[in-house]
C-alpha atoms as a PDB file:
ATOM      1  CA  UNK A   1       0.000   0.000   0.000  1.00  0.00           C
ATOM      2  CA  UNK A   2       1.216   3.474  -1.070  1.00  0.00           C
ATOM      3  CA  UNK A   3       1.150   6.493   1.547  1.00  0.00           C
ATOM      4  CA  UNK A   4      -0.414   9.384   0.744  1.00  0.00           C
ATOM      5  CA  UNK A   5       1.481  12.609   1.339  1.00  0.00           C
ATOM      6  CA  UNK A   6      -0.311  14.057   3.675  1.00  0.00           C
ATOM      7  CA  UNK A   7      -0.852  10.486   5.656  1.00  0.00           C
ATOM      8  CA  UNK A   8       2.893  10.373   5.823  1.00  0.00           C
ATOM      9  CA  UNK A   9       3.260  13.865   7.315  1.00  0.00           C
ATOM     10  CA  UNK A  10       0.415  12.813   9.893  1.00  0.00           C
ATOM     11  CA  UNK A  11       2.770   9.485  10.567  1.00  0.00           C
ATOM     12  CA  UNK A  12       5.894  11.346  11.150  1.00  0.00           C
ATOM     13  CA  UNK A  13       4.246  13.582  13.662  1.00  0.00           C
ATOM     14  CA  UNK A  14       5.550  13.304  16.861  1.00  0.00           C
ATOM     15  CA  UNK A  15       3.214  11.972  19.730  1.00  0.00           C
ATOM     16  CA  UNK A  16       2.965  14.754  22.825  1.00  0.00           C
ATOM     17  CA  UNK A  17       0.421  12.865  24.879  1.00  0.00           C
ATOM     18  CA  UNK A  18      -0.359  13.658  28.120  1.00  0.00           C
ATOM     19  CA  UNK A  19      -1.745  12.014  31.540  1.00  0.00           C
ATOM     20  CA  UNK A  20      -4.804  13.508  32.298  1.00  0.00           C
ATOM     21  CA  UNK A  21      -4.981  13.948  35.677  1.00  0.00           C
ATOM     22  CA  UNK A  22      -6.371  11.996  38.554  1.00  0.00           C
ATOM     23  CA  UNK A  23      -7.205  13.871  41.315  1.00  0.00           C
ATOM     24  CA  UNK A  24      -8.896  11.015  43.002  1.00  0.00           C
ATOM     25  CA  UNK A  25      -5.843   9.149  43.115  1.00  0.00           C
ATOM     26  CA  UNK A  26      -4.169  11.091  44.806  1.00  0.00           C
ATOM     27  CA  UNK A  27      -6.880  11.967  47.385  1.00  0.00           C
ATOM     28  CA  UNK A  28      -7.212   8.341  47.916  1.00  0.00           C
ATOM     29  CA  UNK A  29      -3.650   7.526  48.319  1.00  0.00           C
ATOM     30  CA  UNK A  30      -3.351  10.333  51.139  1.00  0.00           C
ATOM     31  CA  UNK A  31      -6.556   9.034  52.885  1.00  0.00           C
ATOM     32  CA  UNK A  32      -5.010   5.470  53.019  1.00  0.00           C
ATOM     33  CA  UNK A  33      -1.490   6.596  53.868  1.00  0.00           C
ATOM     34  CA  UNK A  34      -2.983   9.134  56.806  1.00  0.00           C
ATOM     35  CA  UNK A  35      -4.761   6.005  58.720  1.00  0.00           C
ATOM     36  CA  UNK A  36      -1.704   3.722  57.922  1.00  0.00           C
ATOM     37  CA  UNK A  37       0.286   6.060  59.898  1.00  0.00           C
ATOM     38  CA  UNK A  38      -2.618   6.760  62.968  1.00  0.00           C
ATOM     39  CA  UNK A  39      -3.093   3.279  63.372  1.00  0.00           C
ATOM     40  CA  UNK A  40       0.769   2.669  63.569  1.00  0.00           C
ATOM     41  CA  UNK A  41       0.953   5.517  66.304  1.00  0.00           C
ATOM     42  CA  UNK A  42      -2.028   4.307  67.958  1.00  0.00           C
ATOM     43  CA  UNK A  43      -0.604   0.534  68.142  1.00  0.00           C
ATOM     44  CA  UNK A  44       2.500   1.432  69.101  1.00  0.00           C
ATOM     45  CA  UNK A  45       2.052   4.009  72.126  1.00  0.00           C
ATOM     46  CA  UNK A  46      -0.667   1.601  73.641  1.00  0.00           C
ATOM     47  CA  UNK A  47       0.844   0.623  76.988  1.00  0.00           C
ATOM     48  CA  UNK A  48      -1.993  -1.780  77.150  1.00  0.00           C
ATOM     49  CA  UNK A  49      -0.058  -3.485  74.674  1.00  0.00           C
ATOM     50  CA  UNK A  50       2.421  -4.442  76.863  1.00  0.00           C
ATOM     51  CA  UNK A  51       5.446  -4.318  74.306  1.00  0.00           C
ATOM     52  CA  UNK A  52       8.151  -5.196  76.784  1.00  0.00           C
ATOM     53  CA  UNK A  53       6.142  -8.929  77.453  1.00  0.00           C
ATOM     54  CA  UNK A  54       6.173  -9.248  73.918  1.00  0.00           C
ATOM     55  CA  UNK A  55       9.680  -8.541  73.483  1.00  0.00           C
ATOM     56  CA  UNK A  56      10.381 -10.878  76.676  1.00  0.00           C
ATOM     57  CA  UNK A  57       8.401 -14.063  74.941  1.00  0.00           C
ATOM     58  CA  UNK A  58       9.139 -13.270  71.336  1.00  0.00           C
ATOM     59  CA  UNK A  59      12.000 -15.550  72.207  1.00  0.00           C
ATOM     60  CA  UNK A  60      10.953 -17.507  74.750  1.00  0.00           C
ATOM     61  CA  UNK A  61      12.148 -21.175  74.566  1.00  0.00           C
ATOM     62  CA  UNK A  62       8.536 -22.536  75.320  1.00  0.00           C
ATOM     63  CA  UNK A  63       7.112 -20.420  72.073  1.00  0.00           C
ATOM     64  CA  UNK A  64       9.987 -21.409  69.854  1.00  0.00           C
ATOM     65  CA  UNK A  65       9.301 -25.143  70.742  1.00  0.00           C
ATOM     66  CA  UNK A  66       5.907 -24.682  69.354  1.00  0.00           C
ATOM     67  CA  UNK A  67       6.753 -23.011  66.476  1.00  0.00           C
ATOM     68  CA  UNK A  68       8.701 -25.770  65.354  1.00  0.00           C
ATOM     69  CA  UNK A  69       5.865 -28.327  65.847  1.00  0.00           C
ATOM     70  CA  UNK A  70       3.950 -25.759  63.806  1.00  0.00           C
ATOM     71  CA  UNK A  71       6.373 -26.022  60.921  1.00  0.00           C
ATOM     72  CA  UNK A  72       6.864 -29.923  61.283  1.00  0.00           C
ATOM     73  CA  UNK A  73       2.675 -30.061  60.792  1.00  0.00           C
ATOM     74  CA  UNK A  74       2.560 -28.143  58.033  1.00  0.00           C
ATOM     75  CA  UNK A  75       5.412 -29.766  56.062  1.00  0.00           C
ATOM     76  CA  UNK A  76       4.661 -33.216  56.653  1.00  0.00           C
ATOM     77  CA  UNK A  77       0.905 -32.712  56.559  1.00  0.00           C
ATOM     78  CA  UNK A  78       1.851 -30.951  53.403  1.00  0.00           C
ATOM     79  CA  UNK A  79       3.792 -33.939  51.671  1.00  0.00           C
ATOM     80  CA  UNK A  80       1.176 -36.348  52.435  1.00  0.00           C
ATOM     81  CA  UNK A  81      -1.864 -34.183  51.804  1.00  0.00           C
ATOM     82  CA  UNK A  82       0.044 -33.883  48.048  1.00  0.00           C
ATOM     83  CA  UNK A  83       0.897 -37.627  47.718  1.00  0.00           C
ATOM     84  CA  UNK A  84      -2.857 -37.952  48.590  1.00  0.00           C
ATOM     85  CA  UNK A  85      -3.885 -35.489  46.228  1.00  0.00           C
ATOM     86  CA  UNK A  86      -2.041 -36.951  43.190  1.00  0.00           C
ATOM     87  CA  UNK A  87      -2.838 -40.479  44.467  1.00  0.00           C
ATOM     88  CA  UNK A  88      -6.645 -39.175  44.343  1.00  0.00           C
ATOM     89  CA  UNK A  89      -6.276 -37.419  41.051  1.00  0.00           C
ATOM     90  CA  UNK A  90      -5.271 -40.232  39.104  1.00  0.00           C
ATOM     91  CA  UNK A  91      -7.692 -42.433  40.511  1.00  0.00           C
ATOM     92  CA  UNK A  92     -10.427 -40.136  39.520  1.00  0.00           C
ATOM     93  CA  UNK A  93      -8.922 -39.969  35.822  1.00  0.00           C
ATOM     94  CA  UNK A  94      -8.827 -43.539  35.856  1.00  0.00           C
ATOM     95  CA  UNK A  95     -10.795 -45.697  33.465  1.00  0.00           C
ATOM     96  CA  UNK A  96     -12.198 -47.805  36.399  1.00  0.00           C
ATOM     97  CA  UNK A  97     -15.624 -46.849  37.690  1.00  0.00           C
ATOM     98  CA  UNK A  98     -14.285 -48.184  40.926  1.00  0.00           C
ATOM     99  CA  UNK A  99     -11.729 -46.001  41.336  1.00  0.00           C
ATOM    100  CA  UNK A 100     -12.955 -43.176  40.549  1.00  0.00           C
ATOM    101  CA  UNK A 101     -15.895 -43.845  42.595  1.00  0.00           C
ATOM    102  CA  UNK A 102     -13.757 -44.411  45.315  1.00  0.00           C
ATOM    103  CA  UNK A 103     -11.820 -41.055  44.670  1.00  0.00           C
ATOM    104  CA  UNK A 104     -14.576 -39.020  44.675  1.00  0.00           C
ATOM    105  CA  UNK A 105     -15.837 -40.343  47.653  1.00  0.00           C
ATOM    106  CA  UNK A 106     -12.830 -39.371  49.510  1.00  0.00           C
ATOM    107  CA  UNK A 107     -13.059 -35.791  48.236  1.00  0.00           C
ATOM    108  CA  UNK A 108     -16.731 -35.852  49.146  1.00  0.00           C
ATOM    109  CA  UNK A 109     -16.495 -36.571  52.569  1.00  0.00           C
ATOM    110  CA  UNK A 110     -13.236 -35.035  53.377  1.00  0.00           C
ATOM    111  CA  UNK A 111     -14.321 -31.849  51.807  1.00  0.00           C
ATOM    112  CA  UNK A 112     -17.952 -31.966  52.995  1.00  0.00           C
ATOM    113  CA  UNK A 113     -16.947 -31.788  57.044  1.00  0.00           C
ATOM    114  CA  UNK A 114     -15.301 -29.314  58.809  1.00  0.00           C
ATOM    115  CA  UNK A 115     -11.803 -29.902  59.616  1.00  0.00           C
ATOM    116  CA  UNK A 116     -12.145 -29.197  63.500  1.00  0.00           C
ATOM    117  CA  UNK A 117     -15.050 -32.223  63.432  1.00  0.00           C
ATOM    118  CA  UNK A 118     -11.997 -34.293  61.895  1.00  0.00           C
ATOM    119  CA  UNK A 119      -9.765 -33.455  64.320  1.00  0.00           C
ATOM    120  CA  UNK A 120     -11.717 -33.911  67.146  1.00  0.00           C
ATOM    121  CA  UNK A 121     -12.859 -37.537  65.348  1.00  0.00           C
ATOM    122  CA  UNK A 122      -8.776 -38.595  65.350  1.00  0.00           C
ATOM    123  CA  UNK A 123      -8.442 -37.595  68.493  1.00  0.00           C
ATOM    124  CA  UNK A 124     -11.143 -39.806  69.804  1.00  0.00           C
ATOM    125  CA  UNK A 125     -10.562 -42.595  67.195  1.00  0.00           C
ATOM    126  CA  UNK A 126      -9.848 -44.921  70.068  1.00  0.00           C
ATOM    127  CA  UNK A 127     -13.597 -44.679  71.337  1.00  0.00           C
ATOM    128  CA  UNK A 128     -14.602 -46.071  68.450  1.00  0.00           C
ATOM    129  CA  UNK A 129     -11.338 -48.829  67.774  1.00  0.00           C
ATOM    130  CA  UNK A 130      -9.609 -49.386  71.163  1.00  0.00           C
ATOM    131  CA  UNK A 131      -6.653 -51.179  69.369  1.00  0.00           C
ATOM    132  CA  UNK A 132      -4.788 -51.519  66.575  1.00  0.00           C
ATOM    133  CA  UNK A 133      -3.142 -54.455  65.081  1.00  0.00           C
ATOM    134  CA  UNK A 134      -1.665 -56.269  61.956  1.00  0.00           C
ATOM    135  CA  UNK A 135      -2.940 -59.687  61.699  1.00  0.00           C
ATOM    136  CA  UNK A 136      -6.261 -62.033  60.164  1.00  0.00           C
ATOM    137  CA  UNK A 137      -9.198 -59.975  59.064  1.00  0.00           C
ATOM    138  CA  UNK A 138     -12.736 -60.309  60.409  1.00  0.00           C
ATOM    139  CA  UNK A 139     -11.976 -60.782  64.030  1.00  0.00           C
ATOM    140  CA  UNK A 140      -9.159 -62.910  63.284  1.00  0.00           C
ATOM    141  CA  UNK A 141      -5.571 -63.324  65.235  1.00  0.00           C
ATOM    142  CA  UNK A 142      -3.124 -60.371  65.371  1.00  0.00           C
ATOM    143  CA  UNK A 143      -0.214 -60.712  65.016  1.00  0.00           C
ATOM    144  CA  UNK A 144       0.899 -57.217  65.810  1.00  0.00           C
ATOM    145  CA  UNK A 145      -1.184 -54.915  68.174  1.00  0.00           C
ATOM    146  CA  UNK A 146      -1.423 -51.572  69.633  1.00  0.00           C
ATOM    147  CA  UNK A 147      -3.720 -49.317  72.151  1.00  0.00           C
ATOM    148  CA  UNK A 148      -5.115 -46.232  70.436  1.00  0.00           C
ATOM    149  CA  UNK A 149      -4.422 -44.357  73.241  1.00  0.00           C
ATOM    150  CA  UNK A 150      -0.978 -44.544  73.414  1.00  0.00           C
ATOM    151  CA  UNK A 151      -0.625 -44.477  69.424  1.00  0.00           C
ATOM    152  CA  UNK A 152      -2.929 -41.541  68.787  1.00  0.00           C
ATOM    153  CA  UNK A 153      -1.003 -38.884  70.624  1.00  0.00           C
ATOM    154  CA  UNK A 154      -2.098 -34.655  70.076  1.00  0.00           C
ATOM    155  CA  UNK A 155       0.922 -34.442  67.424  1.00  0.00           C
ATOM    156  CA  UNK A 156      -0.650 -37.955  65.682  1.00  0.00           C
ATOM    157  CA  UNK A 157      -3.980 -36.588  65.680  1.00  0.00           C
ATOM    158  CA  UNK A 158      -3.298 -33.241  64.322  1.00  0.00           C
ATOM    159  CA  UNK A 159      -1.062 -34.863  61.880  1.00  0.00           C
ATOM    160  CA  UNK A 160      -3.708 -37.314  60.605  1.00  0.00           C
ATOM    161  CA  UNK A 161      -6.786 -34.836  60.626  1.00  0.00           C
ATOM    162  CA  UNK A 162      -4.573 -31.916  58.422  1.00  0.00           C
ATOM    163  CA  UNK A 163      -3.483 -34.350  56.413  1.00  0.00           C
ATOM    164  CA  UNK A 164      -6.118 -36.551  55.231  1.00  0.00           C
ATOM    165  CA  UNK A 165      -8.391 -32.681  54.860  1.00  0.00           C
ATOM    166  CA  UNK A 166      -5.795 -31.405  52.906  1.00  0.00           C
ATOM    167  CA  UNK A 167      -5.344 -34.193  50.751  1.00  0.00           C
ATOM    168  CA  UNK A 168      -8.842 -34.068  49.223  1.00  0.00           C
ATOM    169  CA  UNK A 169      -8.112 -30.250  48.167  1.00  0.00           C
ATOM    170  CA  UNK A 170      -5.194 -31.263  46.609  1.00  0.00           C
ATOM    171  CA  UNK A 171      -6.401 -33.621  44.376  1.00  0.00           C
ATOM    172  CA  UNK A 172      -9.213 -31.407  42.817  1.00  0.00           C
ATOM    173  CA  UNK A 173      -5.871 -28.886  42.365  1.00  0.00           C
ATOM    174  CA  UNK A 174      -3.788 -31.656  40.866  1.00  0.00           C
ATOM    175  CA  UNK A 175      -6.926 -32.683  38.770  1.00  0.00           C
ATOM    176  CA  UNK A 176      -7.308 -28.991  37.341  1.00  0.00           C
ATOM    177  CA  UNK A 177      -3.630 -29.364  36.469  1.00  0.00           C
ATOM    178  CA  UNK A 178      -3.512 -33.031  34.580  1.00  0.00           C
ATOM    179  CA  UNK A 179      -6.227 -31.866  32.461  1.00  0.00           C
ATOM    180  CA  UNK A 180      -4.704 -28.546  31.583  1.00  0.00           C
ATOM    181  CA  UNK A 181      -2.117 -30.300  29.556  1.00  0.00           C
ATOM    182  CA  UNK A 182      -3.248 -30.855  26.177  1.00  0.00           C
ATOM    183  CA  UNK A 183      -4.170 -34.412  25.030  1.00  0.00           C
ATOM    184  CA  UNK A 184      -2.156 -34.439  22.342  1.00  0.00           C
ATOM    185  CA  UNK A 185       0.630 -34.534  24.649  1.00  0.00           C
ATOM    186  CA  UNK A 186      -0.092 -37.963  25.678  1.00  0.00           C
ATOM    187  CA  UNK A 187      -1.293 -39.246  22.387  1.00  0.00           C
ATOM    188  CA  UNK A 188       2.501 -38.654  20.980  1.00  0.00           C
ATOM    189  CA  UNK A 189       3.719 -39.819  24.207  1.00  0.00           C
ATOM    190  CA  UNK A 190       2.127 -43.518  23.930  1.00  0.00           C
ATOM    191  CA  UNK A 191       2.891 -43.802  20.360  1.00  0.00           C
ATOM    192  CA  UNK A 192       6.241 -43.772  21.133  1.00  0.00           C
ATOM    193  CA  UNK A 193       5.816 -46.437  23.659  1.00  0.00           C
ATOM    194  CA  UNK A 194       5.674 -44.957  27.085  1.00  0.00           C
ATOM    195  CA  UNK A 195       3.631 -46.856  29.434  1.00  0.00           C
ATOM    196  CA  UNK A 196       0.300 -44.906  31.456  1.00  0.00           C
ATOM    197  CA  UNK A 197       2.899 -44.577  34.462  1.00  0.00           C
ATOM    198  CA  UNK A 198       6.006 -42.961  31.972  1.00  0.00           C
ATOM    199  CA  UNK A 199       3.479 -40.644  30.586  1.00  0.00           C
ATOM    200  CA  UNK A 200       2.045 -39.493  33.253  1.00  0.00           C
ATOM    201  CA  UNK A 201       5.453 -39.429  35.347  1.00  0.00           C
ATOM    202  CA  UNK A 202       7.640 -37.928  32.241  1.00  0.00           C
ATOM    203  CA  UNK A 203       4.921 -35.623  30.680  1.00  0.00           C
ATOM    204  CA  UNK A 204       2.173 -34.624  32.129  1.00  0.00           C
ATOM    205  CA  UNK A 205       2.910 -34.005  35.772  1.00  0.00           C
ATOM    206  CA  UNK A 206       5.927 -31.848  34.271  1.00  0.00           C
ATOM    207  CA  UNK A 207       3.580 -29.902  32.380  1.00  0.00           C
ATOM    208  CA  UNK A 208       0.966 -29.541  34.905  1.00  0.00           C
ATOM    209  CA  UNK A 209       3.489 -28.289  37.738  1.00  0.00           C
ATOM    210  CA  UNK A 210       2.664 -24.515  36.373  1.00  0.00           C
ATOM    211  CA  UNK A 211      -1.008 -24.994  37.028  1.00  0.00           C
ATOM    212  CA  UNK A 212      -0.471 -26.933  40.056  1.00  0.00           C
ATOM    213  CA  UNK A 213       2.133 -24.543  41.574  1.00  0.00           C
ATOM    214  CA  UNK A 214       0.445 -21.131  42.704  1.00  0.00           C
ATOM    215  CA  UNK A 215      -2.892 -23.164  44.464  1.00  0.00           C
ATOM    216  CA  UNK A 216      -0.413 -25.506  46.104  1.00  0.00           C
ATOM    217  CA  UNK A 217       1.582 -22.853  47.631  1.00  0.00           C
ATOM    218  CA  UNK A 218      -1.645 -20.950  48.481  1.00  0.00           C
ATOM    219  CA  UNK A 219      -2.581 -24.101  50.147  1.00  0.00           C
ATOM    220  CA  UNK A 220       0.832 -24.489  52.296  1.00  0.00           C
ATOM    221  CA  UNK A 221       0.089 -20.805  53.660  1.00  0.00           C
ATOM    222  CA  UNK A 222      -3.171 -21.847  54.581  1.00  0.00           C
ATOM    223  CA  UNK A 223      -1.813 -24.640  56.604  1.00  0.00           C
ATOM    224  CA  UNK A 224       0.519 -22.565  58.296  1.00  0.00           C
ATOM    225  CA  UNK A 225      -2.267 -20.968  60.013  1.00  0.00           C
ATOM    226  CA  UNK A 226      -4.874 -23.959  60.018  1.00  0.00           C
ATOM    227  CA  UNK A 227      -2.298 -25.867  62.280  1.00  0.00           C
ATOM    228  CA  UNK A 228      -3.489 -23.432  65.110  1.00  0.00           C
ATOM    229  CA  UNK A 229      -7.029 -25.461  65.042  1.00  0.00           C
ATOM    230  CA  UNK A 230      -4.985 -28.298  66.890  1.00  0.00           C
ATOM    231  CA  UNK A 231      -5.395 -25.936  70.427  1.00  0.00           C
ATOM    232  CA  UNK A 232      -8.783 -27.714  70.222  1.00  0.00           C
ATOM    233  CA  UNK A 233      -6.972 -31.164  71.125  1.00  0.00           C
ATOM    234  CA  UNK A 234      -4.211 -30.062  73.285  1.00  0.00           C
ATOM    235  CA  UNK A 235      -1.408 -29.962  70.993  1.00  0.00           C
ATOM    236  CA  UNK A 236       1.770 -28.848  71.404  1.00  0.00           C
ATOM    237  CA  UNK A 237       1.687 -25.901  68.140  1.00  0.00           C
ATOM    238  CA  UNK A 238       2.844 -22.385  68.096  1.00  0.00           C
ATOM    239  CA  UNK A 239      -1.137 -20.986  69.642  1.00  0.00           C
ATOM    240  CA  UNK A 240      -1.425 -23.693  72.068  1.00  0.00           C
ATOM    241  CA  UNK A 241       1.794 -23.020  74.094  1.00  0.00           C
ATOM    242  CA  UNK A 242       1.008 -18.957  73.712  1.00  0.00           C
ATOM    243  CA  UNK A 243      -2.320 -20.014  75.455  1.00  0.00           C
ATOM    244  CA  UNK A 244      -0.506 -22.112  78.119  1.00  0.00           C
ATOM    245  CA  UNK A 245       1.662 -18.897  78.628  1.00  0.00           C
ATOM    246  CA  UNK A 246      -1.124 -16.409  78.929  1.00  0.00           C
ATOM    247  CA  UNK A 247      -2.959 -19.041  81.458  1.00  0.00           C
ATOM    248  CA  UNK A 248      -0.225 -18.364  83.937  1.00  0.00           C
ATOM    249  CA  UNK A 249       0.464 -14.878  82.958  1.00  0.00           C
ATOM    250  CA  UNK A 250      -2.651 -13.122  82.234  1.00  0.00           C
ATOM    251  CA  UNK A 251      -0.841 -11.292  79.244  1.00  0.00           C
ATOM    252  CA  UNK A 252      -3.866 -12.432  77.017  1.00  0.00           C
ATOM    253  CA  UNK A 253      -2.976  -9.850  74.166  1.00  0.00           C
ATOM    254  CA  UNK A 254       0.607 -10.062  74.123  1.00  0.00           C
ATOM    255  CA  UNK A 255       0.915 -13.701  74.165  1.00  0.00           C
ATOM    256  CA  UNK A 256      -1.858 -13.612  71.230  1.00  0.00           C
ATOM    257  CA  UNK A 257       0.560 -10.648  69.573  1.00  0.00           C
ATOM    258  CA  UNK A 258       3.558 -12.866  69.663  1.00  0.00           C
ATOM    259  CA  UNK A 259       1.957 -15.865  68.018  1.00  0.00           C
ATOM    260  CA  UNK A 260       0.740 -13.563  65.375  1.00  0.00           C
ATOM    261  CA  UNK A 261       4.310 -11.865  64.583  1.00  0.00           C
ATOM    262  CA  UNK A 262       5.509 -15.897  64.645  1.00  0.00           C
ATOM    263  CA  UNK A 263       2.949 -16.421  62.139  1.00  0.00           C
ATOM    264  CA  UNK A 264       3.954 -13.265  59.859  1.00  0.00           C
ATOM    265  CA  UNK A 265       7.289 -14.611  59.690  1.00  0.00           C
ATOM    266  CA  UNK A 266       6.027 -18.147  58.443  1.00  0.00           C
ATOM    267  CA  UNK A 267       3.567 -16.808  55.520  1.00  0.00           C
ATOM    268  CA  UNK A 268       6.349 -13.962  54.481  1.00  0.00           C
ATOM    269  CA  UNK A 269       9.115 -16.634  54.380  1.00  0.00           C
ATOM    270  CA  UNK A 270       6.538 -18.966  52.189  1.00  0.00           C
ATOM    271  CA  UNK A 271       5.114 -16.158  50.321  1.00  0.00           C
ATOM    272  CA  UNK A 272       8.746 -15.567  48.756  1.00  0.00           C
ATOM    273  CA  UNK A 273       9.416 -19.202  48.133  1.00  0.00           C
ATOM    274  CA  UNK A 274       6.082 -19.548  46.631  1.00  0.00           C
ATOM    275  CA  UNK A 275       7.367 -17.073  44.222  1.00  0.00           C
ATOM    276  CA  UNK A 276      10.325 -17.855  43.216  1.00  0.00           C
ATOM    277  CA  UNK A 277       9.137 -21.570  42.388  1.00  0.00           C
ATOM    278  CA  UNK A 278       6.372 -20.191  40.313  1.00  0.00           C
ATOM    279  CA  UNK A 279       9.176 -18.599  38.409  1.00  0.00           C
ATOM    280  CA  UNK A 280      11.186 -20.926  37.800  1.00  0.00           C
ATOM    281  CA  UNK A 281       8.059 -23.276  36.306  1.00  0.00           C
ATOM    282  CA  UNK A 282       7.266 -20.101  34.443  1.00  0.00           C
ATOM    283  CA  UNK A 283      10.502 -20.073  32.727  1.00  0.00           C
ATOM    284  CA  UNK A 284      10.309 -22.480  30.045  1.00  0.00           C
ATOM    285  CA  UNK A 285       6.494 -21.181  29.024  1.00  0.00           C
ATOM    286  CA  UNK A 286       7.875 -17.672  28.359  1.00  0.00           C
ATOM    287  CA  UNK A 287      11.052 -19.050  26.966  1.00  0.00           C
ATOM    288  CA  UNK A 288       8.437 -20.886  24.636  1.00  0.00           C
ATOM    289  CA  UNK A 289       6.526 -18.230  24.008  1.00  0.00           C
ATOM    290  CA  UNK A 290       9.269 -16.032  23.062  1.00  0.00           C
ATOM    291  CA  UNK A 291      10.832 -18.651  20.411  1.00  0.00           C
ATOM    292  CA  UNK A 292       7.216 -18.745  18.798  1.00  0.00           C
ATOM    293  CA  UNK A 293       7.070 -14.536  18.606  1.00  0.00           C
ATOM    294  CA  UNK A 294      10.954 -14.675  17.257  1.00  0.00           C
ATOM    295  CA  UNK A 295      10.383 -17.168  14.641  1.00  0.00           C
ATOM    296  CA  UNK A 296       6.612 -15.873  13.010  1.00  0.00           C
ATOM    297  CA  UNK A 297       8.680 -12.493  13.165  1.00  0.00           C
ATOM    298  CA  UNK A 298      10.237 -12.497   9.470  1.00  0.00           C
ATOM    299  CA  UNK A 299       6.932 -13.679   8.216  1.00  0.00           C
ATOM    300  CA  UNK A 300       5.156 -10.835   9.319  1.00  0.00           C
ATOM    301  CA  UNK A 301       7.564  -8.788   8.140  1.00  0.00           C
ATOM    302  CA  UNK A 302       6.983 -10.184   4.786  1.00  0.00           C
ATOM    303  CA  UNK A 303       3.334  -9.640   4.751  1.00  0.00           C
ATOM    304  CA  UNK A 304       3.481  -6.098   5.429  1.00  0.00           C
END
């Protein structure tokens, strides 16, 4: 196509655009900034705070204690909630109507109660089975036994209850992500040979880790601060011992204050993990994407 004259004078014009202005914006932006900075003052010269009690338990040996159960919940709860979740997953995408049925009554139930009702349930597991044991079914021998009360401790019962809730979440996330990857995928995978377990172990989970990533770390900084539900069964986590504290103490606030700044610390540190593994899974898709935009570039060139 031929320019005009006049259209390439109007082309070579140069652009002098300018930002309207938003006076809004900036009201806004001083409204927020004035009560950030009142409620600051106003937290901080509160002597009903009690901001030397905080400082004195902040590191207190008894609260560090149970903020290390609190991170030993959450990880292992975490690792078998997702071994769960993808065990789940694939049984629902199975081609038996067993499994799947199976699956999705797992999610069903598990998802369908409240998780302080499941905690309370493992905790009392051993009104309803007084022993366990290893041995002939139906009543049979056993070879291997144990009380329930001495094998169900707090730290079992918390660990059980997180876990087995978290791991019907997980595979409804790990569902989402097998079938974001396209079909074809598989199709050229199994014509080359690759059993169901190689394909779904070499390409799809692969694939799938981008979509799996960001609700799975959402979920981990969820159970950094559902792990304070175990208080309800005596456990030893990070809100239970600030309780025990405050029981003695009477420092309600603070001890509720320093469990709070413990549980900051947890979701920042995550938070920034969380993001820099979503990054690195994000890699190769804009790598991708920039290959395609670099090689259809001479063609459009062409065209115009």
């Amino acid at each position: 196509m031929t320019k005009t004259p006049q259209a390439a004078d109007v082309a070579d014009l140069p652009i002098d655009a300018v930002r309207p202005p938003r006076p809004g914006r900036w009201v806004a932006a001083a409204v927020a900034a004035f009560a950030l900075v009142w409620l600051a003052y106003t937290v901080i010269v509160n002597e009903n705070l009690h901001w030397d009690v905080i400082a004195e338990y902040l590191m207190d040996g008894r609260v560090l204690g149970g903020l290390w159960v609190t991170i030993q919940l959450t990880v292992l709860s975490m690792v078998i909630g997702l071994a769960l979740g993808i065990l789940a997953a694939v049984m629902q995408l199975s081609g038996s109507p067993v499994l799947r049925g199976a699956s999705a009554l797992y999610t069903w139930f598990f998802r369908g109660t409240p998780l302080l009702v499941q905690l309370i349930f493992w905790f009392n597991i051993g009104l309803v089975f007084p022993s366990f044991g290893i041995g002939v079914p139906f009543d049979g021998p056993k070879l291997i036994e144990w009380q329930a009360n001495e094998l169900i401790t707090p730290f079992t019962a918390a660990l059980l209850g997180l876990a087995i809730n978290e791991g019907a979440y997980m595979a409804e996330i790990v569902r989402a992500g097998i079938r974001s990857v396209d079909p074809g995928q598989r199709e050229a995978a199994e014509a080359l040979g690759m059993s169901h377990r190689q394909v779904l172990r070499r390409v799809v989970l692969p694939q799938a880790m981008r979509v799996i990533i960001p609700p799975t770390g959402n979920q981990f900084i969820s159970m950094l601060k559902t792990t304070s539900m175990v208080s309800v069964i005596a456990g030893a986590e990070l809100l239970t011992v600030s309780q025990r504290i405050y029981l003695g103490n009477f420092e309600v606030i603070a001890m509720l204050i320093v469990a709070s700044i413990w549980y900051i610390v947890l979701t920042t540190i995550a938070s920034v993990g969380q993001h820099f593994i979503e990054k690195r899974f994000e890699r190769g898709h804009h790598a991708l994407q920039v290959r395609v935009r670099r090689n259809l570039r001479p063609f459009g060139r062409g065209n115009a």
